[in-house]
Protein backbone atom coordinates (compact mmCIF):
# COMPACT_ATOMS: atom_id res chain seq x y z
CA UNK A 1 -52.09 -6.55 44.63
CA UNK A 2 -52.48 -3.77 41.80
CA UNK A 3 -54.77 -0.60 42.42
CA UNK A 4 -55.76 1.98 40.26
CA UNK A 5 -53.91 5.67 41.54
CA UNK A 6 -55.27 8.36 39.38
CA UNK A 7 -55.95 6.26 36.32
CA UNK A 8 -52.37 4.29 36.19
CA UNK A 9 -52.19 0.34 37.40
CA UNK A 10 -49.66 0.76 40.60
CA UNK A 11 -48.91 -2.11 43.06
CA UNK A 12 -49.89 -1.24 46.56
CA UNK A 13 -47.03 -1.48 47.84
CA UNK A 14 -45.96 1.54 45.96
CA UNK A 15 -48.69 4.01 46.19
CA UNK A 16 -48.12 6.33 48.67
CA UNK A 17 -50.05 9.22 50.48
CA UNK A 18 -49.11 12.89 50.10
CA UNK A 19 -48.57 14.47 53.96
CA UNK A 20 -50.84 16.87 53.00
CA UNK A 21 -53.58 14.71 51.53
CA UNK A 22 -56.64 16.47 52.23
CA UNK A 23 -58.65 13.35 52.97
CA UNK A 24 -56.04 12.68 55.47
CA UNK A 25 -55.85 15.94 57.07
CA UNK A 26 -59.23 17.13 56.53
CA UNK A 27 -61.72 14.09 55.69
CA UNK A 28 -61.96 16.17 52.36
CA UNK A 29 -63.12 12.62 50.51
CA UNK A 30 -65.66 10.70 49.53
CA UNK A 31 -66.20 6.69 48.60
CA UNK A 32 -68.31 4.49 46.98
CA UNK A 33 -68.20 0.52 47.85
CA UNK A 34 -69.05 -1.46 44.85
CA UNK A 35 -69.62 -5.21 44.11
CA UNK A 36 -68.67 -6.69 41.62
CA UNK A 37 -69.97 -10.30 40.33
CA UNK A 38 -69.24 -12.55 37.55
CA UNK A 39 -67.57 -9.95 35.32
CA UNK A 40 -70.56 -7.52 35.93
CA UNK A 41 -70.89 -4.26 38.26
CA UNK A 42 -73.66 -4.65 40.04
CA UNK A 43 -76.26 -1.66 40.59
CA UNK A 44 -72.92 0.40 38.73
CA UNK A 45 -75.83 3.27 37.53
CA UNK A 46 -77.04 3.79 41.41
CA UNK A 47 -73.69 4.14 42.29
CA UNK A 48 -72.07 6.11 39.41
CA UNK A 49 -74.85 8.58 39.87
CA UNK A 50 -74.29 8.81 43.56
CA UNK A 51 -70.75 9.58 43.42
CA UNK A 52 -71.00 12.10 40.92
CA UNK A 53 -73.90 13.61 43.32
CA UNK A 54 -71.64 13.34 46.28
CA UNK A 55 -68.76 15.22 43.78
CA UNK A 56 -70.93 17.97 43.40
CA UNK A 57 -72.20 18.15 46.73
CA UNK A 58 -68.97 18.64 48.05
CA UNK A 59 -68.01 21.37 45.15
CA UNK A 60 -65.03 19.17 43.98
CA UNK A 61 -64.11 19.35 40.16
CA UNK A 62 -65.59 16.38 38.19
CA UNK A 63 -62.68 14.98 35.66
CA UNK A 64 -64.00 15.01 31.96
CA UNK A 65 -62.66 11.50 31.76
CA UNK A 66 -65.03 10.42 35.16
CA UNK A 67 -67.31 9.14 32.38
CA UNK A 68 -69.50 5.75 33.17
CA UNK A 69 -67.89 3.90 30.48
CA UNK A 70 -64.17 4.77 31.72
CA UNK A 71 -64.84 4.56 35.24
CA UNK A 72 -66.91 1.40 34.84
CA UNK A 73 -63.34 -0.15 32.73
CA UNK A 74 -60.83 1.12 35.34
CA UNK A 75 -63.02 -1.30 37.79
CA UNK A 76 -63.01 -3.70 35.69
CA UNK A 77 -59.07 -3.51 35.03
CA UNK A 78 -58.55 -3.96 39.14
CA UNK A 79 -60.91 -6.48 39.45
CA UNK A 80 -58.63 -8.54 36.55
CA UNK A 81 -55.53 -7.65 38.48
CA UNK A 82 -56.99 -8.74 42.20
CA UNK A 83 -57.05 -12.51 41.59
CA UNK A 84 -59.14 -14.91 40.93
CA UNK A 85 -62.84 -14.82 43.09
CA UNK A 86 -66.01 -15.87 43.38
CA UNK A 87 -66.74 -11.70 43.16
CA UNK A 88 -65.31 -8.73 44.80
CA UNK A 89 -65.78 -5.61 46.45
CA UNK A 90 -64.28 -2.29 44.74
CA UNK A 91 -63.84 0.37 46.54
CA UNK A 92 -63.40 4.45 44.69
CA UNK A 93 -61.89 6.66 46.95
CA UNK A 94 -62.03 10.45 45.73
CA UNK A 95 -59.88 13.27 47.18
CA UNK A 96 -59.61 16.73 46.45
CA UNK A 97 -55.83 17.47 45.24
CA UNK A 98 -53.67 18.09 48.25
CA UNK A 99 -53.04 22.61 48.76
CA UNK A 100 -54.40 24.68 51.31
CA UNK A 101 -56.05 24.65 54.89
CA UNK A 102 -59.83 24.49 55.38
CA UNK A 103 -60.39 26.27 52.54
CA UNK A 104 -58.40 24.40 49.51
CA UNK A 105 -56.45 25.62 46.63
CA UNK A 106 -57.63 23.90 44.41
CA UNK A 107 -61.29 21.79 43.40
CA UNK A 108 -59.64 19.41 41.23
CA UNK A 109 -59.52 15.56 42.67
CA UNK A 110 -57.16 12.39 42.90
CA UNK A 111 -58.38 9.40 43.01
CA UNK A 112 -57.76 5.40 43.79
CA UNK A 113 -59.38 2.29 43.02
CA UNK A 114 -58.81 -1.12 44.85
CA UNK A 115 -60.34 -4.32 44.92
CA UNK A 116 -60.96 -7.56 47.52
CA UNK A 117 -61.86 -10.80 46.83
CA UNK A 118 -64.92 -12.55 48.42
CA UNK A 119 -66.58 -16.29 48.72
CA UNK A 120 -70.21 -15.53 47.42
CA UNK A 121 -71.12 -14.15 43.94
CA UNK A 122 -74.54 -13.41 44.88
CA UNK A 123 -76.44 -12.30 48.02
CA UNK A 124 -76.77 -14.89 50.83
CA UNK A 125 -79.05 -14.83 54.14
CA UNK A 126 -77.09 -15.09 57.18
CA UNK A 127 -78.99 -16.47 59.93
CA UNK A 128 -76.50 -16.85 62.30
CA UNK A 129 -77.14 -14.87 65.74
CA UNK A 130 -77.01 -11.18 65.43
CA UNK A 131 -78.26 -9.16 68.11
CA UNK A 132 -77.77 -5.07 68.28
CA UNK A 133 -77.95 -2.26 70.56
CA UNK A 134 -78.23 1.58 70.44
CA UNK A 135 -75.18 3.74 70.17
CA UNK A 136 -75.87 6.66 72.03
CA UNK A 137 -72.19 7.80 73.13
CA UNK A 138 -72.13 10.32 69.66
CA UNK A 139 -75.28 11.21 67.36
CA UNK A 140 -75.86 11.72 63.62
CA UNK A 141 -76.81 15.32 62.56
CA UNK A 142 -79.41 15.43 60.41
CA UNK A 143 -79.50 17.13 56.88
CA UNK A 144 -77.39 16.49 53.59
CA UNK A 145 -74.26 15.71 54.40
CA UNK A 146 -75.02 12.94 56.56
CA UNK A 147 -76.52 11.12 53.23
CA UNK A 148 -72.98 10.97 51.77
CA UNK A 149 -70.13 8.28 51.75
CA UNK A 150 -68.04 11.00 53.20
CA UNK A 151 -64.70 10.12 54.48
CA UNK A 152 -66.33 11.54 58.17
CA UNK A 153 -67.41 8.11 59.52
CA UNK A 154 -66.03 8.09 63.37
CA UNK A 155 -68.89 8.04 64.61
CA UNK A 156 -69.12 4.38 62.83
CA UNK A 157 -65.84 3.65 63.96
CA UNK A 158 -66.60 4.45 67.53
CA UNK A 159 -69.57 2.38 67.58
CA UNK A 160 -67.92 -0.52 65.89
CA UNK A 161 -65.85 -0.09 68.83
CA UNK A 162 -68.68 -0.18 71.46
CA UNK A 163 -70.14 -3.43 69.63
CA UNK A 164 -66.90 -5.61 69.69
CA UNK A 165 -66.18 -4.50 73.38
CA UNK A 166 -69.71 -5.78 74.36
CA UNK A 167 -70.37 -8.39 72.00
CA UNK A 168 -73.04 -6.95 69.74
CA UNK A 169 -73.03 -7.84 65.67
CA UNK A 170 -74.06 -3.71 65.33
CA UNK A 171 -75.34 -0.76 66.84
CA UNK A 172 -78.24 1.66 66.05
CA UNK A 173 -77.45 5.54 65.21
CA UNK A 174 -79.82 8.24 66.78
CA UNK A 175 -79.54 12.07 65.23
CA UNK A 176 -79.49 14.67 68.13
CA UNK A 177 -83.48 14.71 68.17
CA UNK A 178 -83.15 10.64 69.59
CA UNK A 179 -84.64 9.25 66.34
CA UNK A 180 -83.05 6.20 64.72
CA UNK A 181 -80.95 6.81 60.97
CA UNK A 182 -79.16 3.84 60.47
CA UNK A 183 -76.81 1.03 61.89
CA UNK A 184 -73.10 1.29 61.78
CA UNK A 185 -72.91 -0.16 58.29
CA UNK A 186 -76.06 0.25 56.00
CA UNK A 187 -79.74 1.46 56.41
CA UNK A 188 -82.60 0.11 58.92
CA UNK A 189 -85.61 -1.38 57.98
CA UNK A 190 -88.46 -2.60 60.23
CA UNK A 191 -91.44 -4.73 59.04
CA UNK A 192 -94.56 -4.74 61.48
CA UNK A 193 -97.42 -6.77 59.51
CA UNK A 194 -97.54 -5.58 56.20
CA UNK A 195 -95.78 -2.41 56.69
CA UNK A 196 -92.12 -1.57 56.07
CA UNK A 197 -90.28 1.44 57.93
CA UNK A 198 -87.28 3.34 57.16
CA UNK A 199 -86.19 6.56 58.21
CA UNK A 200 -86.19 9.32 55.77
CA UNK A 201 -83.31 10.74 54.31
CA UNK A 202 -83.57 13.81 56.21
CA UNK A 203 -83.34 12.36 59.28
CA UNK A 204 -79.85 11.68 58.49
CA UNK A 205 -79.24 8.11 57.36
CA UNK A 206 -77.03 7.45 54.12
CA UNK A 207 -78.29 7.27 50.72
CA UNK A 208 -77.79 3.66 50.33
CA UNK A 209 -77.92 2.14 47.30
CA UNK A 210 -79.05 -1.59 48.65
CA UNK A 211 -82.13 0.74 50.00
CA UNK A 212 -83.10 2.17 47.09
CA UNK A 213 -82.68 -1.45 45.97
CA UNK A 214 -85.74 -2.40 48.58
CA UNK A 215 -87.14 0.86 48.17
CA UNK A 216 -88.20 0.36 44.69
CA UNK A 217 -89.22 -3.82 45.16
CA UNK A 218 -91.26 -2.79 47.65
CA UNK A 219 -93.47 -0.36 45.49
CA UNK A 220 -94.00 -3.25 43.32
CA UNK A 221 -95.23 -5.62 45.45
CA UNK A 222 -98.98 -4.87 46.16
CA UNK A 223 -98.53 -7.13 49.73
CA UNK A 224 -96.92 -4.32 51.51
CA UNK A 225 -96.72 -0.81 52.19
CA UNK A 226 -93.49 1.27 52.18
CA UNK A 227 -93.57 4.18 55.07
CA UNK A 228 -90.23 6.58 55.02
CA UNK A 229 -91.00 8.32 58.04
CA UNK A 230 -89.23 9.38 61.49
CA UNK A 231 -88.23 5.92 63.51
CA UNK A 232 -88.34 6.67 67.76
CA UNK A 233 -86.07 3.54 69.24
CA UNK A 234 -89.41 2.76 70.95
CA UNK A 235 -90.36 1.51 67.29
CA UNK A 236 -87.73 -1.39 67.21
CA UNK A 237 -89.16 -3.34 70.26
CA UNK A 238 -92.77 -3.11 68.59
CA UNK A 239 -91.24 -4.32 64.95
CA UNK A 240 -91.80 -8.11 64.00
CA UNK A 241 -89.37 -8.40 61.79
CA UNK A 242 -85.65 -5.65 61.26
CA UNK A 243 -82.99 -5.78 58.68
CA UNK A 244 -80.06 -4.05 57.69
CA UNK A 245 -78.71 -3.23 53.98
CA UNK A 246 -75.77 -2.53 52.56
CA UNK A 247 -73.16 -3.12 49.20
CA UNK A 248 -71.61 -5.67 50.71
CA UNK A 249 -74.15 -8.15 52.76
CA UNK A 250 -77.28 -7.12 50.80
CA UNK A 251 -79.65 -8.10 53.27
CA UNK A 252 -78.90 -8.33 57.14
CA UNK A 253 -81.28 -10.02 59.12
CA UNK A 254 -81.32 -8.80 62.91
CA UNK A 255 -82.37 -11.55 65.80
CA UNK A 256 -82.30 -9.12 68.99
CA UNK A 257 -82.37 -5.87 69.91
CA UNK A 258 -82.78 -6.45 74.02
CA UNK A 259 -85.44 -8.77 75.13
CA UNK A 260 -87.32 -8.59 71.23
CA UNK A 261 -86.33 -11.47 69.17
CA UNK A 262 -87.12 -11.21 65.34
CA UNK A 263 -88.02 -13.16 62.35
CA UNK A 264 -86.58 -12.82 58.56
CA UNK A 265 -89.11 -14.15 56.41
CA UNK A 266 -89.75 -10.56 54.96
CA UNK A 267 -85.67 -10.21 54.85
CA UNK A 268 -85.45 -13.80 53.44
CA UNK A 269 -88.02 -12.98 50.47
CA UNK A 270 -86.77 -9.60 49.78
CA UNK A 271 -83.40 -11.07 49.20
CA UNK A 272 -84.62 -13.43 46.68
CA UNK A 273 -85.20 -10.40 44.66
CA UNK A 274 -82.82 -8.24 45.38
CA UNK A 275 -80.40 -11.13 43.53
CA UNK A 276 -82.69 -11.13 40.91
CA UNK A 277 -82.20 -7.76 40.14
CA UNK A 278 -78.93 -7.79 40.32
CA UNK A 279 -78.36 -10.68 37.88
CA UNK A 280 -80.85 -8.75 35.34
CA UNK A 281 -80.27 -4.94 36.26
């Protein structure tokens, strides 16, 4: 498989880490996950933009050649290299330069592209059993930093973790005040009648670009009415309907959380245009 190391084509076999790569060592990194379908990047302007947000967030040094059109041809240059697919996920991992302890040498960045293949081109609704719990060994502090695709994800590791061991298909995140963020892999929504919840960016959950995605259908459908406030767990027993979104699935649907089994016809027709924008966006 080739990958994309600072611009060159390398095989994977043959890029190596520096010792003192600072995304190693200090989780000095950030990522965006990317699919990629029928030839075309989907949502690439959401995600460009977020990066280069994330970039400057974390005062790294944005290359002069980290232009949309470039970065947008490198993918596109892995994705040719990673085999034929029905469409694939792309991954852009950015580090700053290796030099220095907490406080680095240098702001400049490496940085490395790869690509996977997967089955579906489009967004599909799994309605296979998926039930979740609450996480509530480690909590998500609020603010900023929380929004980004930092390379600081344990505490999604260690409730991946928790889920396998007790056979849950993912776990809810609180923030130290005990109010819900996310799940272990994308952004929570809950539907009760005609009103959609999610929590607020400030309350710690990632700036996902699916949710943006649903953020935006949602203020054009007249049938429903968006809320982005503060989500207690009490909230998720009381919800009809809760779904999860992220790059990769699009659209979750949850069927338990405890005793509370849910439907997915709001997740079912929100996924109908979700594809739809991301065949015309």
């Amino acid at each position: 498989m080739m990958m994309n190391l600072n611009g060159q084509l390398v095989e994977d076999s043959s890029a190596a880490a520096h010792p003192l790569n600072r995304a190693m060592n200090y989780g000095d990194g950030v990522f965006e996950t990317i699919r990629v379908s029928a030839g075309k990047v989907l949502f690439w302007e959401d995600h460009y933009f977020r990066l280069m947000s994330s970039m400057r967030i974390l005062r790294m040094e944005i290359p002069m050649n980290f232009t949309p059109e470039s970065l947008e041809q490198q993918i596109q240059q892995v994705v040719a290299e990673s085999g034929k697919a029905a469409a694939h996920m792309v991954k852009i991992l950015v580090w700053r330069k290796p030099g220095g302890k907490y406080t680095p040498e240098s702001l400049e960045v490496e940085y490395l592209i790869h690509a996977e293949g997967i089955d579906q081109p489009f967004y599909t609704l799994d309605e296979a059993a998926y039930e979740i719990e609450l996480f509530k060994d480690h909590y998500v502090l609020s603010g900023l930093l929380s929004t980004l695709k930092s390379n600081n994800r344990l505490i999604s590791v260690l409730g991946s973790i928790y889920a396998k061991e007790n056979d849950y298909q993912n776990c809810v995140l609180l923030n130290e005040n005990k109010m819900v963020t996310e799940a272990l892999n994308g952004n929570v929504f809950l539907v009760k009648g005609y009103k959609i919840k999610t929590p607020p960016l400030l309350d710690g959950c990632l700036k996902g670009i699916i949710r943006k995605q649903i953020v935006d259908i949602i203020g054009q459908l007249p049938d429903y009415v968006l809320e982005e406030e503060t989500v207690s767990p009490f909230e998720l027993q009381q919800a009809d309907e809760m779904f999860i979104t992220n790059t990769r699935v699009g659209i979750q649907p949850v069927s338990k959380y405890r005793k509370k089994q849910y439907e997915n016809k709001v997740a079912r027709e929100f996924l109908a245009k979700l594809n739809t924008r991301a065949r015309l966006g």
